[in-house]
N, C-alpha and C. Protein backbone atom coordinates (compact mmCIF):
# COMPACT_ATOMS: atom_id res chain seq x y z
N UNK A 1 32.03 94.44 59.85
CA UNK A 1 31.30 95.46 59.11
C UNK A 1 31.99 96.80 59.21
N UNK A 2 31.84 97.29 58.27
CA UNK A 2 32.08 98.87 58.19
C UNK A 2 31.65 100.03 57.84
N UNK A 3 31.47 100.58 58.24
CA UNK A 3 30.77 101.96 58.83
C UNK A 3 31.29 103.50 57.91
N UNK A 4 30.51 104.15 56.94
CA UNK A 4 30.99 105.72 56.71
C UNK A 4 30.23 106.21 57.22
N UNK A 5 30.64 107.56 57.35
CA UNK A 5 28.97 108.23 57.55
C UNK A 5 29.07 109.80 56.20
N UNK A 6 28.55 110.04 56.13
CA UNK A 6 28.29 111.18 55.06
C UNK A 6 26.96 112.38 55.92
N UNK A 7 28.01 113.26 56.23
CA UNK A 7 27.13 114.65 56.92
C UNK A 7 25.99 115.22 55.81
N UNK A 8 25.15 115.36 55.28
CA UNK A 8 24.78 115.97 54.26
C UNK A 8 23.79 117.01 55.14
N UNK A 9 23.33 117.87 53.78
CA UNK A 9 21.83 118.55 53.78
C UNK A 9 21.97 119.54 54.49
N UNK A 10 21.27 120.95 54.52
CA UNK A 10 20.85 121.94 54.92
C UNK A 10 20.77 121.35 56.88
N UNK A 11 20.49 120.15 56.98
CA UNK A 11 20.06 119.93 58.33
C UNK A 11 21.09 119.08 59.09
N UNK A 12 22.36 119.19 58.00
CA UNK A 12 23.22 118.19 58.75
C UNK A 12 23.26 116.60 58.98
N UNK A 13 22.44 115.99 58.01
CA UNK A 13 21.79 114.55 58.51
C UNK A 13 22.80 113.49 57.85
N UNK A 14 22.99 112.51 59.13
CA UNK A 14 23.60 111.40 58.95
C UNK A 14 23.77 110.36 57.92
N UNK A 15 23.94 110.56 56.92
CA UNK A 15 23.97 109.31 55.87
C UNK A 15 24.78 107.82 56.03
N UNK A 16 24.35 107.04 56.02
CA UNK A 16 25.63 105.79 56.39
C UNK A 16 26.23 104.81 54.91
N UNK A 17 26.67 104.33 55.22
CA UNK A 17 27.50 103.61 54.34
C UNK A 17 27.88 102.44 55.02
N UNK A 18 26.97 100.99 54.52
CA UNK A 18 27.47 100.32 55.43
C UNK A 18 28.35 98.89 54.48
N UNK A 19 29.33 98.27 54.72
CA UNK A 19 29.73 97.86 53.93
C UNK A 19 30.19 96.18 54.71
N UNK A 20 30.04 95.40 54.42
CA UNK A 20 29.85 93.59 54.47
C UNK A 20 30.89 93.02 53.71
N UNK A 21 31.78 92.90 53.65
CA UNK A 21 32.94 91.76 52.68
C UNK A 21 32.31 92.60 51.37
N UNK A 22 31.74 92.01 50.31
CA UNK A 22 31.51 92.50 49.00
C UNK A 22 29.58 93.43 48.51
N UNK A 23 29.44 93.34 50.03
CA UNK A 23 27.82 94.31 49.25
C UNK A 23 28.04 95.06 50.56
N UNK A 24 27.14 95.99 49.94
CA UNK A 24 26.65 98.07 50.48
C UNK A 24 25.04 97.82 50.70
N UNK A 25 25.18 98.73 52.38
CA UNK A 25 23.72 98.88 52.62
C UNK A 25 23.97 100.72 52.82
N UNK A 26 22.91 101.51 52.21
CA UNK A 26 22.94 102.70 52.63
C UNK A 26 21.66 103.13 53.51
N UNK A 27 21.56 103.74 54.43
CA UNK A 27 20.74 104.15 55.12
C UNK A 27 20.43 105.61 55.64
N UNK A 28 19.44 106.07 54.84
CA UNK A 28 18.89 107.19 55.36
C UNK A 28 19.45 108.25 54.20
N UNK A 29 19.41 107.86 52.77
CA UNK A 29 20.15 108.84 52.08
C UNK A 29 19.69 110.51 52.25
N UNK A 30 20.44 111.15 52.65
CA UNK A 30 19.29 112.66 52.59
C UNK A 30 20.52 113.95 51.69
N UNK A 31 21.06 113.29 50.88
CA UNK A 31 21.64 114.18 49.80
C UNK A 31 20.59 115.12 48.94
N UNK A 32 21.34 116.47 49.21
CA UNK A 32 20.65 117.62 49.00
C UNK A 32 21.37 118.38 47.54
N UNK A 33 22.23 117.76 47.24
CA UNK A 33 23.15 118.36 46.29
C UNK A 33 23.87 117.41 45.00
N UNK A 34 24.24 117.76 44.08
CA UNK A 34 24.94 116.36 43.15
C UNK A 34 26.34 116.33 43.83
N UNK A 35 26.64 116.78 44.09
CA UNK A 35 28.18 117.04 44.57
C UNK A 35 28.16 116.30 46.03
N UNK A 36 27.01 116.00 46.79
CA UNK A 36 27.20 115.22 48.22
C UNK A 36 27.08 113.89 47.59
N UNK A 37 26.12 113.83 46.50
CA UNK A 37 25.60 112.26 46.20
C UNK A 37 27.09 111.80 45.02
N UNK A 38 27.42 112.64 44.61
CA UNK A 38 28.91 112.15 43.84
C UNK A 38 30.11 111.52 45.04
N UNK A 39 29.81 112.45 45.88
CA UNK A 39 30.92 111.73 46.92
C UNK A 39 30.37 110.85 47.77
N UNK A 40 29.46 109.87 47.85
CA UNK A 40 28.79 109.03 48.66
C UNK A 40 29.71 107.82 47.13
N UNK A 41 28.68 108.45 46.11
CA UNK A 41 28.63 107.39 44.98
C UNK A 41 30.38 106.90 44.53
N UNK A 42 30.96 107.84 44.90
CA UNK A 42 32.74 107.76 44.46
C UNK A 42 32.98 106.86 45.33
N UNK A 43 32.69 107.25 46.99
CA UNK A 43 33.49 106.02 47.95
C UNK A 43 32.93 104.79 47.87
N UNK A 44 31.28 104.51 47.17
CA UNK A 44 31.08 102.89 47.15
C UNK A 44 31.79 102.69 46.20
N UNK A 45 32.15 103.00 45.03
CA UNK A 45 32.61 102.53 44.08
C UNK A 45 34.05 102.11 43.75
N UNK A 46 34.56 103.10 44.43
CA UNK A 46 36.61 102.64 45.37
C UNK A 46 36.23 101.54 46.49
N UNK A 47 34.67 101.31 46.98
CA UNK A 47 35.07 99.73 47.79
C UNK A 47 35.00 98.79 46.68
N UNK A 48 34.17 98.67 45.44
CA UNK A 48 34.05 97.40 45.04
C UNK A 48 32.85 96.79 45.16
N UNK A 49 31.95 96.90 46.17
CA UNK A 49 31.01 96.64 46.70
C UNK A 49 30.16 96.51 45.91
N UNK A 50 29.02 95.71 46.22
CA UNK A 50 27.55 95.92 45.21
C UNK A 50 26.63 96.18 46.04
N UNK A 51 25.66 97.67 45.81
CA UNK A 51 24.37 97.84 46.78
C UNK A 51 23.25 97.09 46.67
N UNK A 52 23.06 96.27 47.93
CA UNK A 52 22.01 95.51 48.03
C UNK A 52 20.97 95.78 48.09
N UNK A 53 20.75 97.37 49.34
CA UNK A 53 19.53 97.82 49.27
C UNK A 53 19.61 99.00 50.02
N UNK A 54 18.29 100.00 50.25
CA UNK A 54 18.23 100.95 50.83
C UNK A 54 17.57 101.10 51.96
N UNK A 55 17.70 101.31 53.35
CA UNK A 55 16.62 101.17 54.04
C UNK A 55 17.24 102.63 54.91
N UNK A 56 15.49 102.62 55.59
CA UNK A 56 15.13 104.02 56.06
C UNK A 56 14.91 103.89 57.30
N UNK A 57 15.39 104.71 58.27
CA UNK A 57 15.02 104.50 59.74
C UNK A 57 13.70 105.07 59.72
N UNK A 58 13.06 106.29 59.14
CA UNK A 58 12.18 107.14 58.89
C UNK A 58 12.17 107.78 57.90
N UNK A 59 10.79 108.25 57.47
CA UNK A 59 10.85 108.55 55.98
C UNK A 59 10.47 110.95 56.27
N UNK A 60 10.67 110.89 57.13
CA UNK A 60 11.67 112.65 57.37
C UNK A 60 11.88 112.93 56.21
N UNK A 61 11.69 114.12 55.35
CA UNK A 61 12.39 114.83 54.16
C UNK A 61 13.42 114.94 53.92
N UNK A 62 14.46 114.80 55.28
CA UNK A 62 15.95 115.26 55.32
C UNK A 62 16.26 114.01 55.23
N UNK A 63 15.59 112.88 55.52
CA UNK A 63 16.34 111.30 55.45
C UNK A 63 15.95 110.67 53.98
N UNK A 64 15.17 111.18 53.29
CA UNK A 64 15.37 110.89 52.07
C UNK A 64 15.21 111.38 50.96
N UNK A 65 15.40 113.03 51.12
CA UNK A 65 16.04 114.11 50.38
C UNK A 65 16.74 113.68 49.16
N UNK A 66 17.97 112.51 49.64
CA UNK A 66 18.82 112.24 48.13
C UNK A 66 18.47 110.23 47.45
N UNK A 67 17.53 109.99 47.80
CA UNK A 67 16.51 108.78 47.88
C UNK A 67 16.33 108.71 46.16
N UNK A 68 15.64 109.54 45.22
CA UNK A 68 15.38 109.75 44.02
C UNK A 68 17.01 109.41 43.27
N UNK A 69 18.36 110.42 43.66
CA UNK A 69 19.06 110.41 42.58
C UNK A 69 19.83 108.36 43.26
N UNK A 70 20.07 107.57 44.41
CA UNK A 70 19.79 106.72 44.79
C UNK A 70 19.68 105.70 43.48
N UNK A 71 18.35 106.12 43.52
CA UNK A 71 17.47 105.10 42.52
C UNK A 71 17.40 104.87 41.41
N UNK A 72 18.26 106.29 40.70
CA UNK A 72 18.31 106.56 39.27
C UNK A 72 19.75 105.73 38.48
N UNK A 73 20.48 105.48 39.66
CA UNK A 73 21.48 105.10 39.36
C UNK A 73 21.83 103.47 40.00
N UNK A 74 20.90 103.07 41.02
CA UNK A 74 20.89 101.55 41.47
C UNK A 74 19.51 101.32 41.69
N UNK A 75 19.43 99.88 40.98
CA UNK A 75 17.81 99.12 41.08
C UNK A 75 18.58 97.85 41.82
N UNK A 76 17.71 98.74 42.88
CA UNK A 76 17.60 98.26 44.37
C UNK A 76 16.43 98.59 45.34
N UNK A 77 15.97 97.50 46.48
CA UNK A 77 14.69 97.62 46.94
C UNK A 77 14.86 98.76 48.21
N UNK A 78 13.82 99.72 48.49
CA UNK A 78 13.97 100.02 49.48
C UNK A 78 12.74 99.85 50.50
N UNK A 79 13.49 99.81 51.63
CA UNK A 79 12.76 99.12 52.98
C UNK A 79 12.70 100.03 54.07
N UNK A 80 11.18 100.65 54.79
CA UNK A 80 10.84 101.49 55.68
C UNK A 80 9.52 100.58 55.94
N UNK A 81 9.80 101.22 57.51
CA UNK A 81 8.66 100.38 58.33
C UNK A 81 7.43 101.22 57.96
N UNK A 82 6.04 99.98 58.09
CA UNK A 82 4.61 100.11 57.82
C UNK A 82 3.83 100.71 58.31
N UNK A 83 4.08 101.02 59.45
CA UNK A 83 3.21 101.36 60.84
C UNK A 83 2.30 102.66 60.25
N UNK A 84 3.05 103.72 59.67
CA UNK A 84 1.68 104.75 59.19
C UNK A 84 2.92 104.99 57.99
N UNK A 85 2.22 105.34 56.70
CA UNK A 85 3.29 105.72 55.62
C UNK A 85 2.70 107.01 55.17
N UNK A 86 2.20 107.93 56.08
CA UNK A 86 1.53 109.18 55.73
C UNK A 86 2.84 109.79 55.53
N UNK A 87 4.07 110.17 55.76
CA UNK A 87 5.17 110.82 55.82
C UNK A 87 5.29 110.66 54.16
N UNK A 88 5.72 109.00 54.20
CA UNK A 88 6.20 108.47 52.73
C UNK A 88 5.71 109.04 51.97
N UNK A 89 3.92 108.63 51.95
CA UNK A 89 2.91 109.54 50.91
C UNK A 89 2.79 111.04 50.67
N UNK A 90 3.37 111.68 51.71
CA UNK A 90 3.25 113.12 51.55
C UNK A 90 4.92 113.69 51.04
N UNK A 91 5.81 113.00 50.71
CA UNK A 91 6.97 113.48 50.90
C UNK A 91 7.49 114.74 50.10
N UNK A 92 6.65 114.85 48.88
CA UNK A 92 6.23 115.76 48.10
C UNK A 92 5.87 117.13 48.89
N UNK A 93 4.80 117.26 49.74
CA UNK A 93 4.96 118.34 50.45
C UNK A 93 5.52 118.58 51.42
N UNK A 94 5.97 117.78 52.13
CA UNK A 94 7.29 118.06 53.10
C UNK A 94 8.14 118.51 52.29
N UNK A 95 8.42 118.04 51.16
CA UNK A 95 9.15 119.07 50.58
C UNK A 95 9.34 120.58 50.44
N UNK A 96 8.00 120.89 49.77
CA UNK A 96 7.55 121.75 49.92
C UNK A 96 7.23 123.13 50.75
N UNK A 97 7.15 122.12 52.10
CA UNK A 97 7.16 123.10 52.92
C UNK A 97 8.73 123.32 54.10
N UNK A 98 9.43 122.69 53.31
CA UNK A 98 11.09 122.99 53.59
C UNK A 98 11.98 123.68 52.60
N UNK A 99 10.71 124.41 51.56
CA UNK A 99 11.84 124.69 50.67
C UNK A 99 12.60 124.51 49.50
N UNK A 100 12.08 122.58 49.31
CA UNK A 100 12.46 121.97 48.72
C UNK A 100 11.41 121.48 47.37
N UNK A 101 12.20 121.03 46.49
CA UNK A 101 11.27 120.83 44.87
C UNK A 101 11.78 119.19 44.78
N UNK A 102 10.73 118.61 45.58
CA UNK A 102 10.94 117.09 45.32
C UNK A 102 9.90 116.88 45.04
N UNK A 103 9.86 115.46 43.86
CA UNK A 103 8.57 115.00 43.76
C UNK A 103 8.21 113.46 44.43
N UNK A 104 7.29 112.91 44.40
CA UNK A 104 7.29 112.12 45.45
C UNK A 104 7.13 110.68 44.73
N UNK A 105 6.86 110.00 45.19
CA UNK A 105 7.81 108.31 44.86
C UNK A 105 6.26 107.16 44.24
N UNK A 106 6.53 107.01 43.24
CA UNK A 106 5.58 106.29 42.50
C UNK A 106 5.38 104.50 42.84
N UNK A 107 5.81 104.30 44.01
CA UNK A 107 6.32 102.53 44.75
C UNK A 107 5.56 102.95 46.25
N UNK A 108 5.69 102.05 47.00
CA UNK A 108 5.64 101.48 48.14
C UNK A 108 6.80 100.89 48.77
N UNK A 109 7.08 101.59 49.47
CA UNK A 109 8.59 100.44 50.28
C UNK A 109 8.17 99.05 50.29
N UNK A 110 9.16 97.86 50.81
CA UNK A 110 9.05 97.08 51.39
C UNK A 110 8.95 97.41 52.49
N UNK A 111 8.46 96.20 53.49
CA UNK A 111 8.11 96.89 54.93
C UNK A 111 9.28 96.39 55.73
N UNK A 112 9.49 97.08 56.61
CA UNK A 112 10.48 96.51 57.77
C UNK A 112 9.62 96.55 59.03
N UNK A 113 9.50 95.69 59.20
CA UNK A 113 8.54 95.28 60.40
C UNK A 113 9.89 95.09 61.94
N UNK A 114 9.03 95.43 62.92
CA UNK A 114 10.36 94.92 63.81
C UNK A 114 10.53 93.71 64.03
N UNK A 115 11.51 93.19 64.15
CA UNK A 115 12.02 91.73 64.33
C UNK A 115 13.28 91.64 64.53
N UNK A 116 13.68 90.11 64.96
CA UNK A 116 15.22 90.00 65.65
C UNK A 116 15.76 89.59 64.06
N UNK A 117 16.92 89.48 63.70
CA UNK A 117 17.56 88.94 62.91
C UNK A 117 17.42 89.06 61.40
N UNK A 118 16.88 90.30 61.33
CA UNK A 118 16.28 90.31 60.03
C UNK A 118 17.46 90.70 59.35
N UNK A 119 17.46 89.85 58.13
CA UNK A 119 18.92 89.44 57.08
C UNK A 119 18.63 90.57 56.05
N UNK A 120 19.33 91.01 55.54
CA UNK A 120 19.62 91.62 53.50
C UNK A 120 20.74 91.59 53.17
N UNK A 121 20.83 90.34 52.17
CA UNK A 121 22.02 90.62 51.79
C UNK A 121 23.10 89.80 53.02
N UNK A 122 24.44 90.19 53.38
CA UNK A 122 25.26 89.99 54.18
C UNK A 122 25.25 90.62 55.22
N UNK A 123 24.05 91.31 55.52
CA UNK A 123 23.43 92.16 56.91
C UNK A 123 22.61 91.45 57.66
N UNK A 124 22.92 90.98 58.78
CA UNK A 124 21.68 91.01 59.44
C UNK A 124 21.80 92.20 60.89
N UNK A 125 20.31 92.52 61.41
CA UNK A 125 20.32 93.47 62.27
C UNK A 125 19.05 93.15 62.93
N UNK A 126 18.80 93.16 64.52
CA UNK A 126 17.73 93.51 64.71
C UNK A 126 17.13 95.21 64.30
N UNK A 127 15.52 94.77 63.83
CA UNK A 127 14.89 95.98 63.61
C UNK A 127 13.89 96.52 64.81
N UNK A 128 14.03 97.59 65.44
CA UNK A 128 14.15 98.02 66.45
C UNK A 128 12.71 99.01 66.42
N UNK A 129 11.46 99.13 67.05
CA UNK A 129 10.07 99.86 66.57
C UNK A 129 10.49 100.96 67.40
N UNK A 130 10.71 102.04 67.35
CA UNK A 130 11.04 103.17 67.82
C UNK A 130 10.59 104.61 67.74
N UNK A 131 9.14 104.73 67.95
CA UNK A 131 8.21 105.85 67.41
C UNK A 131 8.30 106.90 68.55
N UNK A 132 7.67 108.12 68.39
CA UNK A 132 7.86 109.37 69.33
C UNK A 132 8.46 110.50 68.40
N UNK A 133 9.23 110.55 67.40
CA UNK A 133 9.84 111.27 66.63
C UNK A 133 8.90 111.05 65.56
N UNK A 134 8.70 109.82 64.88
CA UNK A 134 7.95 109.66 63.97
C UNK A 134 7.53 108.58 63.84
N UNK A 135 6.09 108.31 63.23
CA UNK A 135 5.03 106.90 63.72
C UNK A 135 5.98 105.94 62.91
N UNK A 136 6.95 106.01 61.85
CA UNK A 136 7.14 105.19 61.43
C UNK A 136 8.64 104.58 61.72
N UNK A 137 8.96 105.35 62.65
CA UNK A 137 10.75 105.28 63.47
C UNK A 137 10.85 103.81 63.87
N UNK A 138 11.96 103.41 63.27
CA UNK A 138 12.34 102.16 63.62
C UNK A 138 14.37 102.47 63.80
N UNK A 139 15.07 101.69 64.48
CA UNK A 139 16.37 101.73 64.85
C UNK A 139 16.72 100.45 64.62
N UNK A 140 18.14 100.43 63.58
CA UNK A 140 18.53 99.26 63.54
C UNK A 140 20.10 98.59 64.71
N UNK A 141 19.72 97.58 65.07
CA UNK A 141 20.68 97.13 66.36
C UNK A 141 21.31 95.99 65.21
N UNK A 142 23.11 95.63 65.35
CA UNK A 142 23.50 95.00 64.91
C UNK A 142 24.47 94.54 66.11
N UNK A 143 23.39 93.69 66.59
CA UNK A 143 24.38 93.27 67.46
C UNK A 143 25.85 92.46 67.50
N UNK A 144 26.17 91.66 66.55
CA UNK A 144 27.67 91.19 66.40
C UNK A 144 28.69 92.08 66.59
N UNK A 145 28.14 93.37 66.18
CA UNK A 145 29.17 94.46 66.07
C UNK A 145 29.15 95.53 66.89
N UNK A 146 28.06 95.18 68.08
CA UNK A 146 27.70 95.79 68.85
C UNK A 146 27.28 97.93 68.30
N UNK A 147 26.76 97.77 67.53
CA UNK A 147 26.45 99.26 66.47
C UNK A 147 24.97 99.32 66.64
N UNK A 148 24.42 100.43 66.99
CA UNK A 148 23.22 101.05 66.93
C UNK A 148 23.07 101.83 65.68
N UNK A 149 21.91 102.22 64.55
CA UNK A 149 21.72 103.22 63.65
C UNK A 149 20.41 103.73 64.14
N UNK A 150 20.52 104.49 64.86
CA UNK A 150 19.13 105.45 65.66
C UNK A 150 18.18 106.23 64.90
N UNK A 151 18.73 106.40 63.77
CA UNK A 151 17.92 107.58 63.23
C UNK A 151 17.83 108.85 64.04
N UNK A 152 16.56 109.54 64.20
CA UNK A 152 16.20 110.56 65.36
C UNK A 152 15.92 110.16 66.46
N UNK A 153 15.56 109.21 66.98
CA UNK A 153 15.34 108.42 68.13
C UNK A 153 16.31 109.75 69.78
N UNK A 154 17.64 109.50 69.33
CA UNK A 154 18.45 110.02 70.01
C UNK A 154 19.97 110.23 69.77
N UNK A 155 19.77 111.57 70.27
CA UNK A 155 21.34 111.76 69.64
C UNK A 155 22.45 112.08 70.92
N UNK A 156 23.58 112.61 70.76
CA UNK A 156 24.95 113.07 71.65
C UNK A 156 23.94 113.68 73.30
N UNK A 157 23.38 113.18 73.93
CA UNK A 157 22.60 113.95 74.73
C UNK A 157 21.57 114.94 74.54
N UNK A 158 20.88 114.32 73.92
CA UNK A 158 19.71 114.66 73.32
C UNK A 158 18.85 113.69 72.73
N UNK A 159 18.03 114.49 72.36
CA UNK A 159 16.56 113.81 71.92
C UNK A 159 16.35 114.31 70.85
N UNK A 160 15.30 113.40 69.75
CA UNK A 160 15.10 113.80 68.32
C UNK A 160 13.32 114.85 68.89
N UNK A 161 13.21 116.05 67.92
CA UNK A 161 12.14 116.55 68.21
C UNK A 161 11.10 115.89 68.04
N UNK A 162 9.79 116.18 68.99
CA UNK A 162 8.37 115.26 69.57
C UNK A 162 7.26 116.72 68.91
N UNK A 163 7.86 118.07 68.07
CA UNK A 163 6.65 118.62 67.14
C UNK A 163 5.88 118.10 65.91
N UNK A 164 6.59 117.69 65.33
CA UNK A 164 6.12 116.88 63.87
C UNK A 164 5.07 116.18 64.04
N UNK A 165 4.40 115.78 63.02
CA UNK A 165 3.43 114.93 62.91
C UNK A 165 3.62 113.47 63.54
N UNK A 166 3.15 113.42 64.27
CA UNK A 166 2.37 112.31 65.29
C UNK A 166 4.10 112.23 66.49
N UNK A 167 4.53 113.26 66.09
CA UNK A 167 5.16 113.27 67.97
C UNK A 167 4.83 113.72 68.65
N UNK A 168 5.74 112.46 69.73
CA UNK A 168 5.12 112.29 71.17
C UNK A 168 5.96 112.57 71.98
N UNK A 169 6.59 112.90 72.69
CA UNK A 169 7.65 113.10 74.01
C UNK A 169 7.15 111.75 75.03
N UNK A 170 6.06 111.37 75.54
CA UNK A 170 6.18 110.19 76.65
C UNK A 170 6.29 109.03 75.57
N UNK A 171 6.31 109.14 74.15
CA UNK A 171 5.95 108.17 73.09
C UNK A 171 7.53 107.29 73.29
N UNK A 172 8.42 109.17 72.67
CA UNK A 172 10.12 108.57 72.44
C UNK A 172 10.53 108.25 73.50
N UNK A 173 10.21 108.69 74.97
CA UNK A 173 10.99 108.19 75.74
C UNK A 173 10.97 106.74 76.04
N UNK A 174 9.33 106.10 76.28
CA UNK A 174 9.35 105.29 75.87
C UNK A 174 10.08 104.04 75.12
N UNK A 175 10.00 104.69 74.08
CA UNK A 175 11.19 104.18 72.82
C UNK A 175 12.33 103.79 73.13
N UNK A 176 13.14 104.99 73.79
CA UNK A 176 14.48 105.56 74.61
C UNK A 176 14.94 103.61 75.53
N UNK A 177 13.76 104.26 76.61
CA UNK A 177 14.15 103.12 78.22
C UNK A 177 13.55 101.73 77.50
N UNK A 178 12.78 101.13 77.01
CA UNK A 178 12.13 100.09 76.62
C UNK A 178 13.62 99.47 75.40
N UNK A 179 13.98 100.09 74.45
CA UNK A 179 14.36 99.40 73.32
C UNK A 179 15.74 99.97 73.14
N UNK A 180 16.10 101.29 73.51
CA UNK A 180 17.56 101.21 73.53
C UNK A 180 18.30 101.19 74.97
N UNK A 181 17.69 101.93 75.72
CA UNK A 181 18.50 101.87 77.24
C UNK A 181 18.73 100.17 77.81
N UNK A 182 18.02 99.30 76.98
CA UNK A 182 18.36 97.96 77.59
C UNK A 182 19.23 97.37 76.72
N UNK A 183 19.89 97.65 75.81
CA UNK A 183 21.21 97.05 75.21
C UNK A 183 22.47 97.66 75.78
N UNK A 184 23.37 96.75 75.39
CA UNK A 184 24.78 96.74 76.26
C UNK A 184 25.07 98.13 76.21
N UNK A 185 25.98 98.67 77.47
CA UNK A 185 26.12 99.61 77.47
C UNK A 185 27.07 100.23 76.75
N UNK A 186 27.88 99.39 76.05
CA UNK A 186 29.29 99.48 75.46
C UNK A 186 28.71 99.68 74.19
N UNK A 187 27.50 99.81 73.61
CA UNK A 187 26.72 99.68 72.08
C UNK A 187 27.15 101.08 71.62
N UNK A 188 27.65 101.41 70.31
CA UNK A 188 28.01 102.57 70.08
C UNK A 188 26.84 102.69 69.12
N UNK A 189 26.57 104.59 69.09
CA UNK A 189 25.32 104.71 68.72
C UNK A 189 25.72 105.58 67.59
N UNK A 190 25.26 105.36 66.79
CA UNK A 190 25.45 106.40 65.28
C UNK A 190 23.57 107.12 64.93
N UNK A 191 23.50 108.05 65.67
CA UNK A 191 22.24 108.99 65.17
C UNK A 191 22.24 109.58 64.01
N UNK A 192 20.52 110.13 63.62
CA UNK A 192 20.77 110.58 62.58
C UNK A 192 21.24 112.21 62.38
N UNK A 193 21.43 112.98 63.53
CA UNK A 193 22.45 114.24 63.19
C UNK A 193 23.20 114.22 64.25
N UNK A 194 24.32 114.56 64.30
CA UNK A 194 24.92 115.01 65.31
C UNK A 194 26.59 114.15 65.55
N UNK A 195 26.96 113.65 66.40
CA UNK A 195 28.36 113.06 66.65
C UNK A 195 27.94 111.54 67.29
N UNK A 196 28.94 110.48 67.03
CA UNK A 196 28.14 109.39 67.49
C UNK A 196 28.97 109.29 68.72
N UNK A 197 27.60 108.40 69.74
CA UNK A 197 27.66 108.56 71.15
C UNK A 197 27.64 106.78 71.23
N UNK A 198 27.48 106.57 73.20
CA UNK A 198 26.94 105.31 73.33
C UNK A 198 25.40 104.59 74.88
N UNK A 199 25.49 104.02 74.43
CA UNK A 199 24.56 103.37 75.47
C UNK A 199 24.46 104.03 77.04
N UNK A 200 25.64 103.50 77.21
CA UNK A 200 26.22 104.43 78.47
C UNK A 200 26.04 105.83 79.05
N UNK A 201 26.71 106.53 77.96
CA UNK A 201 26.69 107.89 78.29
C UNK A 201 25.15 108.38 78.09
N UNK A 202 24.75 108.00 77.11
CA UNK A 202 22.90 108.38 77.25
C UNK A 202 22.63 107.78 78.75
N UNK A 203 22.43 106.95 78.34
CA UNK A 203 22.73 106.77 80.04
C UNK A 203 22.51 107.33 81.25
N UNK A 204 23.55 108.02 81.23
CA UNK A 204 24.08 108.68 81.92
C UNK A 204 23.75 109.97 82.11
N UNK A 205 24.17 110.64 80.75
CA UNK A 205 23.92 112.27 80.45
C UNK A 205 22.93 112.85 80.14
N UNK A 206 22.03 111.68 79.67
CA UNK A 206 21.13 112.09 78.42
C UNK A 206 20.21 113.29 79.45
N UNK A 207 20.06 114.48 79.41
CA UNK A 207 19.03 115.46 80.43
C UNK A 207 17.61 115.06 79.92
N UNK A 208 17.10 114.57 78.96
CA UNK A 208 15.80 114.68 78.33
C UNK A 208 15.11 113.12 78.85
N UNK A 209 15.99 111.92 78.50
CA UNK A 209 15.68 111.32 78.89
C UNK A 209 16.30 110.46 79.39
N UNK A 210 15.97 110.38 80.98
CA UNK A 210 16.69 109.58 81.98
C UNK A 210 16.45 107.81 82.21
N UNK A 211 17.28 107.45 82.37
CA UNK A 211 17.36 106.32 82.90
C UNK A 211 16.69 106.05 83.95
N UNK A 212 15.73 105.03 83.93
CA UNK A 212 15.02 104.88 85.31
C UNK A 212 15.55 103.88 85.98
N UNK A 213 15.79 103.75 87.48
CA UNK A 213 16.13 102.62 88.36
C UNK A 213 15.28 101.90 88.77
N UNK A 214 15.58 100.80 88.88
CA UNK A 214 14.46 99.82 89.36
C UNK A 214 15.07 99.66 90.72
């Protein structure tokens, strides 16, 4: 598998590009501009690739900011976990109150429920329930390739913020020691802002949230 990432947005947020022999998974589109979503849309199109689908670690304003132009141009399903879709439903005023003139989405995702092995396409990944940042945070683990996609979960020694609606700080850490601190330590982690890190060094460094010893 192979891996882009695309910096976008006012907030810096991680866009991925994930690419399988002949199909594209994108995750977390949060293009803020035509000119970020032209250069996402230029490099699938120099792979060859066909997009299978869209899926969302969390449905955050900044993670699917460029979600609409996405859609206008590929009919394709997109997939965010069920757990509360108050974010999804409101995305319109999160907009709003960032600034932003989005309107909000006339569908229902498919759900991504957590589970081991869940396939799309030439992907499979475990889907990873990962709330504390947001009720609907999920992290995808691909283990063959040993690759984490965290979303906000956690980033370069740090933590995704626990102010937003329905964060928790004992929620993410939680999240943190339970579902990522127990994969290999060698797992490289691609968050949704910042520089990608790994298992280990969170681990290790992370000041917010520590590793507990048994």
């Amino acid at each position: 598998m192979k891996l882009k990432k695309f910096e976008v947005g006012p907030f810096s947020e991680n866009t991925y590009l994930l690419l399988e022999d002949d199909q594209a998974l994108v995750v977390d589109p949060g293009f803020s501009s035509p000119n970020e979503y032209k250069s996402f849309k230029s490099e699938l199109e120099d792979t060859g690739a066909e997009l299978q689908a869209v899926c969302l670690t969390h449905a955050h304003v900044d993670h699917i900011l460029g979600l609409h132009r996405v859609l206008r141009d590929f009919e394709v399903p997109v997939y965010l976990n069920h757990s509360d879709l108050y974010l999804w439903n409101h995305f319109e005023q999160q907009s709003k109150a960032f600034g932003f003139q989005s309107v909000g989405f006339d569908f229902t995702p498919e759900p991504l429920p957590e589970q081991e092995d869940f396939t799309m396409g030439n992907f499979t990944f475990d889907v990873l329930y990962t709330p504390g940042h947001a009720p609907d945070h999920v992290s995808l683990y691909f283990k063959e390739e040993g690759v984490l996609i965290a979303g906000d979960v956690i980033f370069f020694e740090s933590i995704g913020r626990t102010d937003l609606y329905k964060g928790n700080f004992d929620t993410l850490a939680q999240s943190i020691r339970k579902k990522l601190y127990i994969l290999p330590d060698n797992t490289t982690v691609y968050p949704g802002h910042g520089p990608v890190t790994t298992i280990e060094r969170e681990k290790q460094h992370n000041a917010f949230v520590k590793e507990k010893k048994t």
